[in-house]
Protein backbone atom coordinates (compact mmCIF):
# COMPACT_ATOMS: atom_id res chain seq x y z
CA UNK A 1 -19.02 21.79 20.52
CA UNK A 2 -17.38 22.20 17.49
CA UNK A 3 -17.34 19.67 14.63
CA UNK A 4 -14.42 17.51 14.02
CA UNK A 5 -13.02 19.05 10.20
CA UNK A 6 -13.28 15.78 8.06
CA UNK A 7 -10.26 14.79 6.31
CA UNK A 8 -10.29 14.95 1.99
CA UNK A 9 -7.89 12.96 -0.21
CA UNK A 10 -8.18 12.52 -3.95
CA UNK A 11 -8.73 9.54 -5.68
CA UNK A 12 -4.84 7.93 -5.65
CA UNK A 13 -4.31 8.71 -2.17
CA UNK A 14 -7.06 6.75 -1.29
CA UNK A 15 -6.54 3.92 -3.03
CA UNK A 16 -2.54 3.74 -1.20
CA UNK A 17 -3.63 4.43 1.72
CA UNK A 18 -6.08 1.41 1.35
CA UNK A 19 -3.08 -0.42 0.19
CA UNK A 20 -0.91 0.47 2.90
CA UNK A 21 -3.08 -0.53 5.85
CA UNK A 22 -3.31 -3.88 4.48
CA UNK A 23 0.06 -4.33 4.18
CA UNK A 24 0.30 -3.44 7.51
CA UNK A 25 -2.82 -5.77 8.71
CA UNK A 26 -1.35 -8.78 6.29
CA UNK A 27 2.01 -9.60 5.55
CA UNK A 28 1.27 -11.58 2.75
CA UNK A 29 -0.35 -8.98 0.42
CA UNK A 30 2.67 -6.97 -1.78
CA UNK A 31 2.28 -5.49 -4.89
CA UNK A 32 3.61 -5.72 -8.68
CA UNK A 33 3.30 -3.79 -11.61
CA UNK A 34 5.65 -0.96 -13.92
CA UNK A 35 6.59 1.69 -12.10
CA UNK A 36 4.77 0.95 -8.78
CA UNK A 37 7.91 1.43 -6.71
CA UNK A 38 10.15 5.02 -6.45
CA UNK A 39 7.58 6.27 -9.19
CA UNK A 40 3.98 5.21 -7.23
CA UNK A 41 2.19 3.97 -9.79
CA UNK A 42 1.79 6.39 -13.44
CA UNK A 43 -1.71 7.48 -11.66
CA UNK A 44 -0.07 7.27 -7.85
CA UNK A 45 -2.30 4.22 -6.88
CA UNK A 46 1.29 2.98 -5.11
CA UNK A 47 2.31 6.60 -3.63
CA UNK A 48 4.67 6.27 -1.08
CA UNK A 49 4.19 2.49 -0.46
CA UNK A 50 7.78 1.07 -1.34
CA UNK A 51 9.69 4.11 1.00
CA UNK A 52 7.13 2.19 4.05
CA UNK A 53 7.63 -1.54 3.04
CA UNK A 54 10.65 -1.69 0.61
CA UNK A 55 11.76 -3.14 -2.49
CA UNK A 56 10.61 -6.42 -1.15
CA UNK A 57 6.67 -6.17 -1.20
CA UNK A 58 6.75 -3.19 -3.67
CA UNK A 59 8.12 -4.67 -7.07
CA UNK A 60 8.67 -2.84 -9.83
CA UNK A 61 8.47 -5.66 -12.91
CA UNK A 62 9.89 -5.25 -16.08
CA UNK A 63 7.70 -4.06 -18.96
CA UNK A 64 6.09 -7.75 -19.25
CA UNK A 65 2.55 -7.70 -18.35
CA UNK A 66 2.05 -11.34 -19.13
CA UNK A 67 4.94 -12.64 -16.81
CA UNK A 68 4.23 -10.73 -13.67
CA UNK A 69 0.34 -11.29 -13.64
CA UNK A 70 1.57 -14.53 -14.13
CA UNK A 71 3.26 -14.23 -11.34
CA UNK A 72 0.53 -12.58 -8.84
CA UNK A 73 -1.64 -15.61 -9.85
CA UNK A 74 1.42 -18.49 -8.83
CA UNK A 75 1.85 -16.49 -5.43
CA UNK A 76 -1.95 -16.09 -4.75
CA UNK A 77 -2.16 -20.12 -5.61
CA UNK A 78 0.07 -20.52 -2.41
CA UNK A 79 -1.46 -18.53 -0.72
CA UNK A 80 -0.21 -14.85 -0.72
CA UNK A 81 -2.17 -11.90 -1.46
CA UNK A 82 -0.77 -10.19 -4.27
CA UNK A 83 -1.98 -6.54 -6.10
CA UNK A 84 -1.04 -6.73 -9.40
CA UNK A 85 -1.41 -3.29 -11.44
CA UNK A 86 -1.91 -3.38 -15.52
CA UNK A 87 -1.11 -0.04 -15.72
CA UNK A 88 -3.55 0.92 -18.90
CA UNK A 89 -6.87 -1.60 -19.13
CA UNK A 90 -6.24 -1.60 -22.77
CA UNK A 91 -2.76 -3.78 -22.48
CA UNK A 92 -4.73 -6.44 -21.41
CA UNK A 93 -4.43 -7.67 -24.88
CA UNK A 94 -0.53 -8.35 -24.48
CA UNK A 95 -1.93 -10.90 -21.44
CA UNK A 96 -5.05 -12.08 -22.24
CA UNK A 97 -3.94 -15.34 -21.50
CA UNK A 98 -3.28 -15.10 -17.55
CA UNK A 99 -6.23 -13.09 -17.15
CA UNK A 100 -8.96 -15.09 -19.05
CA UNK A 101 -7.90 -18.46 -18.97
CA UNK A 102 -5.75 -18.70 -15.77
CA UNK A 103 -7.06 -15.75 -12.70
CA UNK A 104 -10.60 -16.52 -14.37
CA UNK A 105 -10.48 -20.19 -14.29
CA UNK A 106 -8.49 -21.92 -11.85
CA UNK A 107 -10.63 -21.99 -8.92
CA UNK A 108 -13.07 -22.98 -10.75
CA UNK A 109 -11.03 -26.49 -12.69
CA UNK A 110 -9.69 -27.11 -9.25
CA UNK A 111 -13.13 -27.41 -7.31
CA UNK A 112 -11.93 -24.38 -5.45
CA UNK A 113 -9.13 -26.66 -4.48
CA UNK A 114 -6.94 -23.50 -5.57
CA UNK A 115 -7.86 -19.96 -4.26
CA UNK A 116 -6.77 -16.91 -5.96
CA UNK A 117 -6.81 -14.03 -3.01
CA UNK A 118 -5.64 -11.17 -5.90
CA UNK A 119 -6.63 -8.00 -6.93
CA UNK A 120 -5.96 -6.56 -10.44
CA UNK A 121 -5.92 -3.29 -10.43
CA UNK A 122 -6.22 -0.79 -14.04
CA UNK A 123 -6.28 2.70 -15.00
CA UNK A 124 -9.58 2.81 -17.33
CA UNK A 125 -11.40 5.37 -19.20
CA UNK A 126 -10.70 8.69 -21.97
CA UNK A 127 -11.62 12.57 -21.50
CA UNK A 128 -7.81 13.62 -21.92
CA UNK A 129 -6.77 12.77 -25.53
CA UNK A 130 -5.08 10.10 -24.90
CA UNK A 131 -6.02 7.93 -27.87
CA UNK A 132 -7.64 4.30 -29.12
CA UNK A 133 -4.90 2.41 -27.24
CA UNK A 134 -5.20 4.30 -23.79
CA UNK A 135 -8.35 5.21 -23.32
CA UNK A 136 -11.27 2.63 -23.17
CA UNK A 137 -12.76 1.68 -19.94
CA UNK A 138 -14.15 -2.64 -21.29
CA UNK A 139 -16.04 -2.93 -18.34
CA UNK A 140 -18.35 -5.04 -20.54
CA UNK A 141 -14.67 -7.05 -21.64
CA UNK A 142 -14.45 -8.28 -18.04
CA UNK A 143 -17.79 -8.54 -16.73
CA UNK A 144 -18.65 -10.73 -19.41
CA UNK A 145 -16.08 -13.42 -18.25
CA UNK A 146 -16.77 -15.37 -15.29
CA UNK A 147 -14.53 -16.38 -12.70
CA UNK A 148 -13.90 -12.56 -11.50
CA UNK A 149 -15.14 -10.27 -9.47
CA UNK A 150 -15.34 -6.71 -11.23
CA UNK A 151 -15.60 -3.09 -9.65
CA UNK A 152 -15.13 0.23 -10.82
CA UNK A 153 -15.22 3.09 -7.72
CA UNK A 154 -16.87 5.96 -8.70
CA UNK A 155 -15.32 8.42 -5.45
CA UNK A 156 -12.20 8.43 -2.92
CA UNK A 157 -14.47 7.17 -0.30
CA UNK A 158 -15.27 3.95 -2.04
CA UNK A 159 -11.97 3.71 -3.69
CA UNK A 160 -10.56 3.21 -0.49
CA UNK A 161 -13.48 1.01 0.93
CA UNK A 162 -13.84 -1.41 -1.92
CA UNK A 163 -10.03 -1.99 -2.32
CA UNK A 164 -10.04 -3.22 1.28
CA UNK A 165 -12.73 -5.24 0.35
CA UNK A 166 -11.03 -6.64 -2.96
CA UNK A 167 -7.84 -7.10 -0.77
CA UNK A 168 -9.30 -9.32 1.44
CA UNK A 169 -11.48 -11.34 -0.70
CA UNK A 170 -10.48 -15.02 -1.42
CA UNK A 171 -11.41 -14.55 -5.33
CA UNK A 172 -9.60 -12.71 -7.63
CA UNK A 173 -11.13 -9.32 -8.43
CA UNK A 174 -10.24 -6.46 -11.46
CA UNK A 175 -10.12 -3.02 -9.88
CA UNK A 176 -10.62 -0.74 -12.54
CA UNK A 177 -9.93 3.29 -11.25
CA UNK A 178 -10.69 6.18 -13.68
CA UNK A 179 -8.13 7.80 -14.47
CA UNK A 180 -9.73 11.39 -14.24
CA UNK A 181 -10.79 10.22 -10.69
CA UNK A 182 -7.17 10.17 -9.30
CA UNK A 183 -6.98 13.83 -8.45
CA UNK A 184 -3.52 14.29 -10.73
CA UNK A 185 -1.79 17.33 -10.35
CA UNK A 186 -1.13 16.93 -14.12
CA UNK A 187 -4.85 16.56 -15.45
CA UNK A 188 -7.82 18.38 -15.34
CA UNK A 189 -8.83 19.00 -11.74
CA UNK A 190 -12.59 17.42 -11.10
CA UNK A 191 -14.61 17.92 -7.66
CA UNK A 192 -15.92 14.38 -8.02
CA UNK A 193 -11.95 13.44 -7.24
CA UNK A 194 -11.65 14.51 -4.00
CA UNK A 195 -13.63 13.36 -0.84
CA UNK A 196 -14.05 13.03 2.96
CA UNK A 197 -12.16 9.55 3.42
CA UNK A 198 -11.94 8.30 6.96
CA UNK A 199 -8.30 7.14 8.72
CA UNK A 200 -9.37 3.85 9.93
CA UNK A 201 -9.71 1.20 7.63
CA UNK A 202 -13.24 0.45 6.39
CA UNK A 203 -15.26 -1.98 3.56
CA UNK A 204 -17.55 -1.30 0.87
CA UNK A 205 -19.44 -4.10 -0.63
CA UNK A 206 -18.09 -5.69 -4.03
CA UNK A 207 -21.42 -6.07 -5.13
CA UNK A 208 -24.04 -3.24 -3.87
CA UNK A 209 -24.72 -0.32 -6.13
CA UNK A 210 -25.19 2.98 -4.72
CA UNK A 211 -28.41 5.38 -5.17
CA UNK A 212 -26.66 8.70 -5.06
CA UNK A 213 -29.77 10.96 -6.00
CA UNK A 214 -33.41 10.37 -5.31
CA UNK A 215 -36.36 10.74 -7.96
CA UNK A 216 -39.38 9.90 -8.84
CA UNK A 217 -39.59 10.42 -12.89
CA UNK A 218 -36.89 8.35 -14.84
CA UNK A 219 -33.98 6.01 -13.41
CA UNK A 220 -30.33 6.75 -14.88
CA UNK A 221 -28.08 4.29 -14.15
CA UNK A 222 -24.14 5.17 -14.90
CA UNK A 223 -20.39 3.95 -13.27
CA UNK A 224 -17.82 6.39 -12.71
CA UNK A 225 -17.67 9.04 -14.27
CA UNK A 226 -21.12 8.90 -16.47
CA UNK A 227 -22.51 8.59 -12.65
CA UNK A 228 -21.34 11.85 -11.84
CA UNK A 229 -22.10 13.44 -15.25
CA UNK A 230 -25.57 12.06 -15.09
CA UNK A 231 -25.94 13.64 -11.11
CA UNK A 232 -25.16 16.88 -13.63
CA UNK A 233 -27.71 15.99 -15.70
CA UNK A 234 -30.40 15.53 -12.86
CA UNK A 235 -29.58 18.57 -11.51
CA UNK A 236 -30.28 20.33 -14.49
CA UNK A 237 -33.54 18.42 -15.72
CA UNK A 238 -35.08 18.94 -12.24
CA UNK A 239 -34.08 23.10 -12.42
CA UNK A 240 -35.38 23.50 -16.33
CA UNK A 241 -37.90 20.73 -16.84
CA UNK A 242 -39.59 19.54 -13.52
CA UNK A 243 -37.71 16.24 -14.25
CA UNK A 244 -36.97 14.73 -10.97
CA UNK A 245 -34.39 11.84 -11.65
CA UNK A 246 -32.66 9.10 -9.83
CA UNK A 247 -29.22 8.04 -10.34
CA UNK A 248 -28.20 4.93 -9.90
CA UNK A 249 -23.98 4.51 -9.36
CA UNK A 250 -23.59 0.92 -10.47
CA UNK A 251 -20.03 0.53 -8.48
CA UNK A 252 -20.14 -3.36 -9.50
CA UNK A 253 -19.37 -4.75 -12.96
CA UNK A 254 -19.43 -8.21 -11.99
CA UNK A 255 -21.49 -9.34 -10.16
CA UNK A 256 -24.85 -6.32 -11.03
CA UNK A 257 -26.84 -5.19 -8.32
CA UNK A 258 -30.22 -6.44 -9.75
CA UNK A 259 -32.30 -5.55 -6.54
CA UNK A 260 -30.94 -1.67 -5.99
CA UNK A 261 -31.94 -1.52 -10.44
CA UNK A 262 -35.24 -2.93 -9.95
CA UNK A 263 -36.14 -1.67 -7.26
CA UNK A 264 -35.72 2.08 -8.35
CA UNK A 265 -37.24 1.26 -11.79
CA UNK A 266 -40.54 -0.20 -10.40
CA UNK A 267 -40.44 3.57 -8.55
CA UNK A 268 -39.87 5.74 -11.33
CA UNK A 269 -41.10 3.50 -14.14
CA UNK A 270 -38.53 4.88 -16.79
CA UNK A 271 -35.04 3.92 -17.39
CA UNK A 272 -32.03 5.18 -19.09
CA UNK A 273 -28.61 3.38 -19.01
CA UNK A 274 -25.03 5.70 -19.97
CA UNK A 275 -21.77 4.06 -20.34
CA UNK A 276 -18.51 5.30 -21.19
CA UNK A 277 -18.07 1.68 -22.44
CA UNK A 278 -18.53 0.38 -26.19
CA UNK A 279 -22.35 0.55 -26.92
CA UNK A 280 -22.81 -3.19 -28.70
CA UNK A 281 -22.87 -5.95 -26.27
CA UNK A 282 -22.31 -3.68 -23.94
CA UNK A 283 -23.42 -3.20 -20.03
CA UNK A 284 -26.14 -1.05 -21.36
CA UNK A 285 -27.44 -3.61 -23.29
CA UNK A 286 -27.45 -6.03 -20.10
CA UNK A 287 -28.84 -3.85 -17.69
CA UNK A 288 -31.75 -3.33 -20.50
CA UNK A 289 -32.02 -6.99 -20.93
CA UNK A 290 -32.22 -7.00 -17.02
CA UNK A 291 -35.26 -4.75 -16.83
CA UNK A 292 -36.97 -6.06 -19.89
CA UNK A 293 -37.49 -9.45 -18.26
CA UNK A 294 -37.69 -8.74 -14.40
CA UNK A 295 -39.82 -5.56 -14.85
CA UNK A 296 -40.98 -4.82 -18.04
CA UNK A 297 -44.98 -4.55 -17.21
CA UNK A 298 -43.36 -1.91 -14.79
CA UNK A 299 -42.36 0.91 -17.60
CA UNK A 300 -44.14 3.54 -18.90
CA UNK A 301 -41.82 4.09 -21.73
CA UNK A 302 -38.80 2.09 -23.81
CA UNK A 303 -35.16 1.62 -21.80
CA UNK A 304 -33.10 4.53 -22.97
CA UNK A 305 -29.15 3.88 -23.85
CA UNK A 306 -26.17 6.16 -24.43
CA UNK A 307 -23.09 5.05 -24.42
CA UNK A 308 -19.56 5.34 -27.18
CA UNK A 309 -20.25 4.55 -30.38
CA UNK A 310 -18.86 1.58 -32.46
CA UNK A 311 -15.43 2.98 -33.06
CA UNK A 312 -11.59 4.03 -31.28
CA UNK A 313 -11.52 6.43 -29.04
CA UNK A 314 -10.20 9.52 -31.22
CA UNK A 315 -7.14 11.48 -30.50
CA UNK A 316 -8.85 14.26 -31.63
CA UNK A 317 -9.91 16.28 -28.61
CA UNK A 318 -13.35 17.70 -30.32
CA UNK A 319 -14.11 14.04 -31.36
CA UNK A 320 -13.79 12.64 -28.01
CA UNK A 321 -15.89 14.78 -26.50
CA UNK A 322 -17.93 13.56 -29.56
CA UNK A 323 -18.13 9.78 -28.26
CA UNK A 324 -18.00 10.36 -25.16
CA UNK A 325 -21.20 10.36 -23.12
CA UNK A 326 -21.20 13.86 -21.30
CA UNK A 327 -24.31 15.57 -19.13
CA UNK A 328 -25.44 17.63 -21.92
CA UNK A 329 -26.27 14.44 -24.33
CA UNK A 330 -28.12 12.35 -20.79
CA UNK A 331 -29.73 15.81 -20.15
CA UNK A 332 -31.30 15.76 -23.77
CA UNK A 333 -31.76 12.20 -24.00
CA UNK A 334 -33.54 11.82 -20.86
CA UNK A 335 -35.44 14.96 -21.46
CA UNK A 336 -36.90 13.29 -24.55
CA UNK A 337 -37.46 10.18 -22.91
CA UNK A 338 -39.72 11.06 -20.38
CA UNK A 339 -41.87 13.94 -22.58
CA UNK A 340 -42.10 11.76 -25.71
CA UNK A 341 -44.24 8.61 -24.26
């Protein structure tokens, strides 16, 4: 009997496809954003969505972050189920206000009187020169806030999955895609952007990390793209140094998956954390601070931490790849972690 040929998509098509089967399912969820109609979003989150559904549920806003989230968070208050899209993480600054002190808060000063069913979704991260202003990921921004759920899919198969989930979740949630995760004709082509993504509509948890590689000698945990570049790295430190690692894709910002982290650690006794995020006050620095207190008589050696250093993202293609986290640096970071005890 032959075996049914499973079906790939890249990153953006998975992410409109989850869209568009929830439009279907819900008539109340539409989406907002610049250039999320004819265009489909600048990283085609929206593909295809407004020729299906029409100008009505597929608005394209003017170039005003501040009054259309602003708007998502009025319509999700009565009770629609609006997908807002900030089309670059970094122009949060321009709307700080509806983000932090309004989807954040509101639920919470009304008793949960007032629901916010919303997603907010953002292109994050660097690796194609893009500059300070377009190229941070701040998961460490958001998760620190509370009042919002936070994700960041590191594959097409949970792209699709955990928007569903976002989408039908009564709180309001930041969807943060990678930008070198989309599968763009127009960037650099990466394996880790295509996958087998079922038809039917599925769920993956907001809240579960993923262990995508077994081990037994050091825990690396990473989001996104530093989990896939830290896979790299395990692959390498098992084939020239007997280093048998476990890799840890955090998915989840906000709320962490303490148990999956803890659980691996108390295995492999070692841990090393890589971010593509800031490295003061960042999520390495939590997920340390996690370990140190819930499992600290459990290591064998000091937390490890790599993540960009204290400054812009450079233009400069050499210097990104500078500050940038990559699997070379993990490789040798880990590598002295584990033989220099």
């Amino acid at each position: 009997m032959e075996t049914a040929k499973k079906r790939i998509l890249t990153g953006n098509k998975a992410m409109a496809e989850a869209i568009a089967l929830e439009m279907e399912r819900d008539p109340n969820v539409f989406v907002l954003g610049e250039d999320v109609g004819k265009y489909g979003g600048i990283f085609g989150s929206t593909q295809g969505l407004i020729d299906r559904f029409g100008k009505e549920r597929v608005l394209d806003t003017p170039i005003s972050e501040t009054a259309f989230i602003g708007a998502a968070i009025g319509a999700a208050a009565e009770g629609m189920r609006p997908i807002a899209e900030l089309m670059f993480v970094d122009f949060f600054g321009v709307c700080m206000d509806q983000i932090y002190n309004h989807m954040a808060k509101i639920p919470y000063m009304s008793g949960g009187n007032v629901r916010l069913p919303m997603v907010l979704m953002t292109a994050v991260g660097g690796g194609y020169n893009d500059a300070a202003q377009h190229s941070q990921t701040l998961y460490a921004t958001f998760g620190h806030m509370p009042g919002l759920k936070v994700v960041a899919p590191s594959n097409p198969y949970d792209l699709k999955g955990m928007m569903i989930s976002a989408i039908r979740d009564d709180n309001p949630v930041l969807f943060m895609f990678h930008k070198s995760l989309q599968g763009l004709g127009w960037m650099e082509q990466l394996d880790a952007s295509v996958a087998h993504v079922p038809e039917e509509a599925y769920t993956v948890p907001l809240d579960k990390a993923k262990v995508v590689r077994e081990g037994k000698d050091v825990t690396i945990v990473g989001i996104q793209m530093m989990t896939h570049y830290a896979v790299q790295a395990a692959e390498r430190l098992a084939k020239e140094e007997g280093i048998e690692a476990e890799v840890i894709d955090l998915r989840s910002v906000a709320p962490i998956d303490k148990e999956t982290i803890l659980q691996s650690v108390r295995k492999t006794r070692r841990l090393f954390v890589v971010d593509e995020d800031y490295r003061s006050y960042g999520m390495t620095a939590e997920i340390a601070a996690i370990v140190a207190e819930e499992a600290f008589y459990d290591l064998e050696a000091p937390i490890g931490r790599l993540a960009v250093p204290d400054v812009p993202i450079p233009y400069s293609a050499p210097l990104e790849d500078f500050v940038i986290p990559g699997p070379n640096k993990i490789f040798e970071h880990v590598k002295k972690l584990v033989h220099e005890e």
